[in-house]
C-alpha atoms as a PDB file:
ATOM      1  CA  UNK A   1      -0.428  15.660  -7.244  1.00  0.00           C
ATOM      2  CA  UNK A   2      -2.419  15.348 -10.480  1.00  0.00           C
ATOM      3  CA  UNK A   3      -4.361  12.457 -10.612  1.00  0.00           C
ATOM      4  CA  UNK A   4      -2.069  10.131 -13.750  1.00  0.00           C
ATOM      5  CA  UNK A   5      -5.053   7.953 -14.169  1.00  0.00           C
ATOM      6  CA  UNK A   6      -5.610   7.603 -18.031  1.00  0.00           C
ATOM      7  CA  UNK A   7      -2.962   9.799 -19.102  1.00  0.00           C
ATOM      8  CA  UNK A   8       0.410   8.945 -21.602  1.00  0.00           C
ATOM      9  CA  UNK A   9       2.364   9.881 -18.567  1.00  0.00           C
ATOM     10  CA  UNK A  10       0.624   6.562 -16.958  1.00  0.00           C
ATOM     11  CA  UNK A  11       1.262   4.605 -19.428  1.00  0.00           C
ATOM     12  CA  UNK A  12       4.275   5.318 -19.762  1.00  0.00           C
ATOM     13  CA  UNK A  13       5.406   4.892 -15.885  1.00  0.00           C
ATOM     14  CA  UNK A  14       3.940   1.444 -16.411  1.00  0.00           C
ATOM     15  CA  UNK A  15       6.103   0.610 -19.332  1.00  0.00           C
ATOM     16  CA  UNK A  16       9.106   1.920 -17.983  1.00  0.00           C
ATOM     17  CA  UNK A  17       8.418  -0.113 -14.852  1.00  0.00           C
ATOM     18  CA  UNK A  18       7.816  -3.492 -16.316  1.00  0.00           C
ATOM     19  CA  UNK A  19      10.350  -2.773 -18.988  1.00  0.00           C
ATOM     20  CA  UNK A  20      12.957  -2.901 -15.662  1.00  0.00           C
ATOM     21  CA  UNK A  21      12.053  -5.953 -14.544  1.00  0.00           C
ATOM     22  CA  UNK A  22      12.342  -7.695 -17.393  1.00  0.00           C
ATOM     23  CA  UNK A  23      15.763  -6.285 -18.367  1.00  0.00           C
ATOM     24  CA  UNK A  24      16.369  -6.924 -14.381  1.00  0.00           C
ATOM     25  CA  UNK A  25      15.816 -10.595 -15.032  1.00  0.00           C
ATOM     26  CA  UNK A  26      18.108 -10.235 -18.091  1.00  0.00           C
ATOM     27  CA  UNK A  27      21.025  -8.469 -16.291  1.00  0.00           C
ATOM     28  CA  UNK A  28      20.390 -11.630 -13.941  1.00  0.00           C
ATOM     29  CA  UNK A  29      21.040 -13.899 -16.214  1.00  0.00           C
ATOM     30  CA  UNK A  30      23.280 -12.638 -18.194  1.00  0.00           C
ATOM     31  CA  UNK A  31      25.312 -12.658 -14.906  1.00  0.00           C
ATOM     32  CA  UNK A  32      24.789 -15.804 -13.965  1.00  0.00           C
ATOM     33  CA  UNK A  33      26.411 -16.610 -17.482  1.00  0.00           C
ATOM     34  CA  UNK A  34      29.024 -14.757 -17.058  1.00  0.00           C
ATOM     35  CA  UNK A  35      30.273 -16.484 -13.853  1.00  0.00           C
ATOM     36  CA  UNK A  36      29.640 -19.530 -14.988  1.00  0.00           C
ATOM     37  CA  UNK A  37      32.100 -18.973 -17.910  1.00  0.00           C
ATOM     38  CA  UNK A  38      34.453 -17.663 -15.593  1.00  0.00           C
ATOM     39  CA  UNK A  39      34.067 -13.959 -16.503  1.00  0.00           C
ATOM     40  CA  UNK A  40      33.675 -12.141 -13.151  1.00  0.00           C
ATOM     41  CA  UNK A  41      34.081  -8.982 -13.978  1.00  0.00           C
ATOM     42  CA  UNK A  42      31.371  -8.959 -16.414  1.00  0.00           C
ATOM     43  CA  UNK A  43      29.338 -10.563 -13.786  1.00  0.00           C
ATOM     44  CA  UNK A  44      29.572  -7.817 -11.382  1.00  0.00           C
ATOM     45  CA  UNK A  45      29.016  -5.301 -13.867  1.00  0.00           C
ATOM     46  CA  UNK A  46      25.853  -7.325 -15.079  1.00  0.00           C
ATOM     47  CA  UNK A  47      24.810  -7.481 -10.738  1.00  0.00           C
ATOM     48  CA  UNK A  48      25.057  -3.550 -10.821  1.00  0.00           C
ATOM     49  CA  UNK A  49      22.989  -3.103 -13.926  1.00  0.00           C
ATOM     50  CA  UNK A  50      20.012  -5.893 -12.395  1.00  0.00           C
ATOM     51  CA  UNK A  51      20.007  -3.506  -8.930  1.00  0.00           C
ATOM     52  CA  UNK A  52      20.308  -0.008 -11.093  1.00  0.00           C
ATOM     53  CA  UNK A  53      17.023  -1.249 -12.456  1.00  0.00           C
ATOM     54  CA  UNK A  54      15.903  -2.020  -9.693  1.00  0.00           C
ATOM     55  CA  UNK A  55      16.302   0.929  -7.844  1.00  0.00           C
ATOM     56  CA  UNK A  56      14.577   2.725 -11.405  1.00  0.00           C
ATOM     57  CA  UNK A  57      11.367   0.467 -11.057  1.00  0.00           C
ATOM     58  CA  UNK A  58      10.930   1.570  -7.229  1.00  0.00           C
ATOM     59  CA  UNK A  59      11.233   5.379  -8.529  1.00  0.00           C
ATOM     60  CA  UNK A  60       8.476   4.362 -11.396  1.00  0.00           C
ATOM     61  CA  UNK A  61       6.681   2.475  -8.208  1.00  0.00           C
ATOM     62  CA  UNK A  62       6.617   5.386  -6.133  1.00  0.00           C
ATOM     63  CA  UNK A  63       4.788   7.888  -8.681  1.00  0.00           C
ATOM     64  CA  UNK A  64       2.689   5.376  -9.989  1.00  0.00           C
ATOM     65  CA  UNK A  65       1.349   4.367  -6.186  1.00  0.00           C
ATOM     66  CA  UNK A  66       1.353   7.991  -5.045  1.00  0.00           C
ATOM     67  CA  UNK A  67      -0.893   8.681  -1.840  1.00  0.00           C
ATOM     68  CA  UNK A  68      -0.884   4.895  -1.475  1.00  0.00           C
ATOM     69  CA  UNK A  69       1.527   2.876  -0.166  1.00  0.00           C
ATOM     70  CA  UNK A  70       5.545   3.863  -1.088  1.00  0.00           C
ATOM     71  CA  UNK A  71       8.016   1.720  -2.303  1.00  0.00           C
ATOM     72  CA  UNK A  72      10.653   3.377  -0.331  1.00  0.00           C
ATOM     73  CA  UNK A  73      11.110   2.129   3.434  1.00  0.00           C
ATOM     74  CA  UNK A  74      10.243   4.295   6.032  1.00  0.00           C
ATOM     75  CA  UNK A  75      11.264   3.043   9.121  1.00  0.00           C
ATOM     76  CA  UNK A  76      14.570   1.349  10.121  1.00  0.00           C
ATOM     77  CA  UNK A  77      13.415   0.081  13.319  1.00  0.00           C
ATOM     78  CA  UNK A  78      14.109  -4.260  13.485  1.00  0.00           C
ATOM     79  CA  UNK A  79      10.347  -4.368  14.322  1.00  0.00           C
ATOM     80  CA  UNK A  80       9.971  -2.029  11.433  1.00  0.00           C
ATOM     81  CA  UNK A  81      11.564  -3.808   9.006  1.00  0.00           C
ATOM     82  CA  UNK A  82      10.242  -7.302   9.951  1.00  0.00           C
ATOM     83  CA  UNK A  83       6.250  -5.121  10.308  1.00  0.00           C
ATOM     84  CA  UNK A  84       7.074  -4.296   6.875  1.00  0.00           C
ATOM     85  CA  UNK A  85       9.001  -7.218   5.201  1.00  0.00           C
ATOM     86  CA  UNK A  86       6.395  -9.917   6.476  1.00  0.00           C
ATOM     87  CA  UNK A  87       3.376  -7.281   5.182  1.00  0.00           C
ATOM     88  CA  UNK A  88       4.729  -7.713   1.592  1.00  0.00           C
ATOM     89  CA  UNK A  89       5.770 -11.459   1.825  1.00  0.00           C
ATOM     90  CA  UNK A  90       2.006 -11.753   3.268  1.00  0.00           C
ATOM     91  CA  UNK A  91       0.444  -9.642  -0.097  1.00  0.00           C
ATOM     92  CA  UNK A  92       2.229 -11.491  -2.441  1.00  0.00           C
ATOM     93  CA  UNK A  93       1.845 -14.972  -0.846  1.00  0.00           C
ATOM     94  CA  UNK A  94      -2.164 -14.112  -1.313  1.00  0.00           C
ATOM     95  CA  UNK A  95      -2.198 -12.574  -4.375  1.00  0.00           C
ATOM     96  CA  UNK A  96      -0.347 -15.402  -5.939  1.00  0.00           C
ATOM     97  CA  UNK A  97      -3.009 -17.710  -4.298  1.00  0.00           C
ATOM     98  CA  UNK A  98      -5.535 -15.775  -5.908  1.00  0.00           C
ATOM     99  CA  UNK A  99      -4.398 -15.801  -9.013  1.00  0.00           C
ATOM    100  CA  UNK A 100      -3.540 -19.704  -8.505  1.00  0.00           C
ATOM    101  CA  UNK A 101      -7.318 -20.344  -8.146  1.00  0.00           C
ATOM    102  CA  UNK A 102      -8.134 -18.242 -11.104  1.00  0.00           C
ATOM    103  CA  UNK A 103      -5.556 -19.999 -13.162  1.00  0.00           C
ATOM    104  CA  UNK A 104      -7.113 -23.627 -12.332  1.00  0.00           C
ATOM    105  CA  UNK A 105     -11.154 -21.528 -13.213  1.00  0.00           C
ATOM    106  CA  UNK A 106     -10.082 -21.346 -16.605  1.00  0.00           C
ATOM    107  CA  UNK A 107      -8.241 -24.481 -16.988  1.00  0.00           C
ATOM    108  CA  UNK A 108      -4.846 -23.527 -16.998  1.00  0.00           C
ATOM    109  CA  UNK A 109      -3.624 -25.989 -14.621  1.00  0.00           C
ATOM    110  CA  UNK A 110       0.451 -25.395 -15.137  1.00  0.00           C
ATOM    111  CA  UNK A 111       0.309 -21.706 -14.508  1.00  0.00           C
ATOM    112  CA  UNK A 112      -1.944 -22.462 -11.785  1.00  0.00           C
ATOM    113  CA  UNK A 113       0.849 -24.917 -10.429  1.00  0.00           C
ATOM    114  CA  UNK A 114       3.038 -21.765 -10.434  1.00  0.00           C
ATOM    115  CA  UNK A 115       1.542 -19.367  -8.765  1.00  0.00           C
ATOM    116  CA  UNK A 116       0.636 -22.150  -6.368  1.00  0.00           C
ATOM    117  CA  UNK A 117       4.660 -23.176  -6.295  1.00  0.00           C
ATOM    118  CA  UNK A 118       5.422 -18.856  -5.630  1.00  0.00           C
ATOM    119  CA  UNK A 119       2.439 -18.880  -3.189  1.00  0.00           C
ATOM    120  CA  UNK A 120       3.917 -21.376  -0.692  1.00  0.00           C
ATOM    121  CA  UNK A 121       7.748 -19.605  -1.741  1.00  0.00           C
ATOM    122  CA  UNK A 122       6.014 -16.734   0.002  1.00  0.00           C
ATOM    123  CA  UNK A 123       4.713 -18.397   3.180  1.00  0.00           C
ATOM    124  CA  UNK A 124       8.355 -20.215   3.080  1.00  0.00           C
ATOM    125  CA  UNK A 125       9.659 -16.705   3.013  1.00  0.00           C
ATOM    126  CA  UNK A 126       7.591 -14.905   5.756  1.00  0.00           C
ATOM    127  CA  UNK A 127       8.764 -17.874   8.198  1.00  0.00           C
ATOM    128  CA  UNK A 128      12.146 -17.053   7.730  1.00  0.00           C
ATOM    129  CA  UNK A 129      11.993 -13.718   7.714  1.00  0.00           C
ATOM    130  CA  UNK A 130      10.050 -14.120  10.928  1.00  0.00           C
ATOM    131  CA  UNK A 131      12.699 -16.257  12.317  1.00  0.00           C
ATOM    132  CA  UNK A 132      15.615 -14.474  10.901  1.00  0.00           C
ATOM    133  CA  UNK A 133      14.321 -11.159  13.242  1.00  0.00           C
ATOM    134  CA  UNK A 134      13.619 -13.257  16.263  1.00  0.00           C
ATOM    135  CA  UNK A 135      17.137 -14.556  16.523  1.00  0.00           C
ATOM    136  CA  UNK A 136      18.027 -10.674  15.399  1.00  0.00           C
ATOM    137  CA  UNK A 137      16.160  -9.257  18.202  1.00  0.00           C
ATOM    138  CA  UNK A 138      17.258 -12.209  20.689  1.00  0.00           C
ATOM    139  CA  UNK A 139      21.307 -10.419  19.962  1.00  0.00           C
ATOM    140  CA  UNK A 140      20.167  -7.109  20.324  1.00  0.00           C
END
C-alpha cells in the first residue's frame, strides 16, 4: 500500500478514529442514562451505537497501522487469545506509566495521578485476564 504518511487521507483516518471514541463514550453514557431512567430500549439501542463505533475505529485502526500490527484478531486459539489480550493490557499498562512520569516532569500532578490510577487498572487487568485463562484452560 501507499505510504498515508502526511497525506489528507491520514488525517482524516485519524479524525474519524478519535471522532469514534469520543461519540463511543457518548453512546456510553447516554446509555447508562437511559437505564437509569428506566428507558431500556433506548439503552440498548444507545449499547449498539457505542460497539458500531467501535467496530468503525478498528476499521480506521487497521489502515492507519497497516504493515504493523492489526487491530483485528488473528488467532482463536485460548493461548492465542490470552498471548494476545495480556500483550495489549501489558502496552497500555506501560504507556500509561510513561506518560504518568511525564505528567509529574511538567508538574501536572492530577493527570499524572491518572494515568498512574489507568496504569495499575492495567496490571489489575492482565492478572485477571491471566487468571481468567488458567481456570479456562484448567476446564478444557
Amino acid at each position: 500500500m501507499i505510504s498515508l504518511e502526511g497525506t489528507r487521507t491520514n488525517a482524516n483516518l485519524k479524525h474519524a478514529f478519535s471522532d469514534e471514541g469520543r461519540f463511543d463514550r457518548l453512546y456510553l453514557n447516554h446509555e447508562q442514562a437511559a437505564e437509569a431512567a428506566g428507558y431500556r430500549g433506548l439503552a440498548v439501542l444507545a449499547r449498539i451505537s457505542a460497539g458500531t463505533g467501535a467496530r468503525y475505529a478498528g476499521g480506521h485502526l487497521d489502515f492507519l497501522v497497516a504493515g504493523q500490527d492489526s487491530a483485528t484478531p488473528t488467532g482463536t486459539s485460548t493461548a492465542e487469545f490470552a498471548a494476545a489480550m495480556t500483550e495489549m493490557i501489558d502496552e497500555h499498562t506501560g504507556m500509561y506509566a510513561g506518560m504518568a512520569r511525564t505528567a509529574h516532569d511538567e508538574g501536572f500532578e492530577e493527570i499524572a495521578d491518572w494515568f498512574e490510577t489507568l496504569a495499575k487498572a492495567g496490571r489489575s487487568a492482565a492478572r485477571r485476564m491471566r487468571r481468567a485463562v488458567g481456570k479456562y484452560e484448567m476446564k478444557t
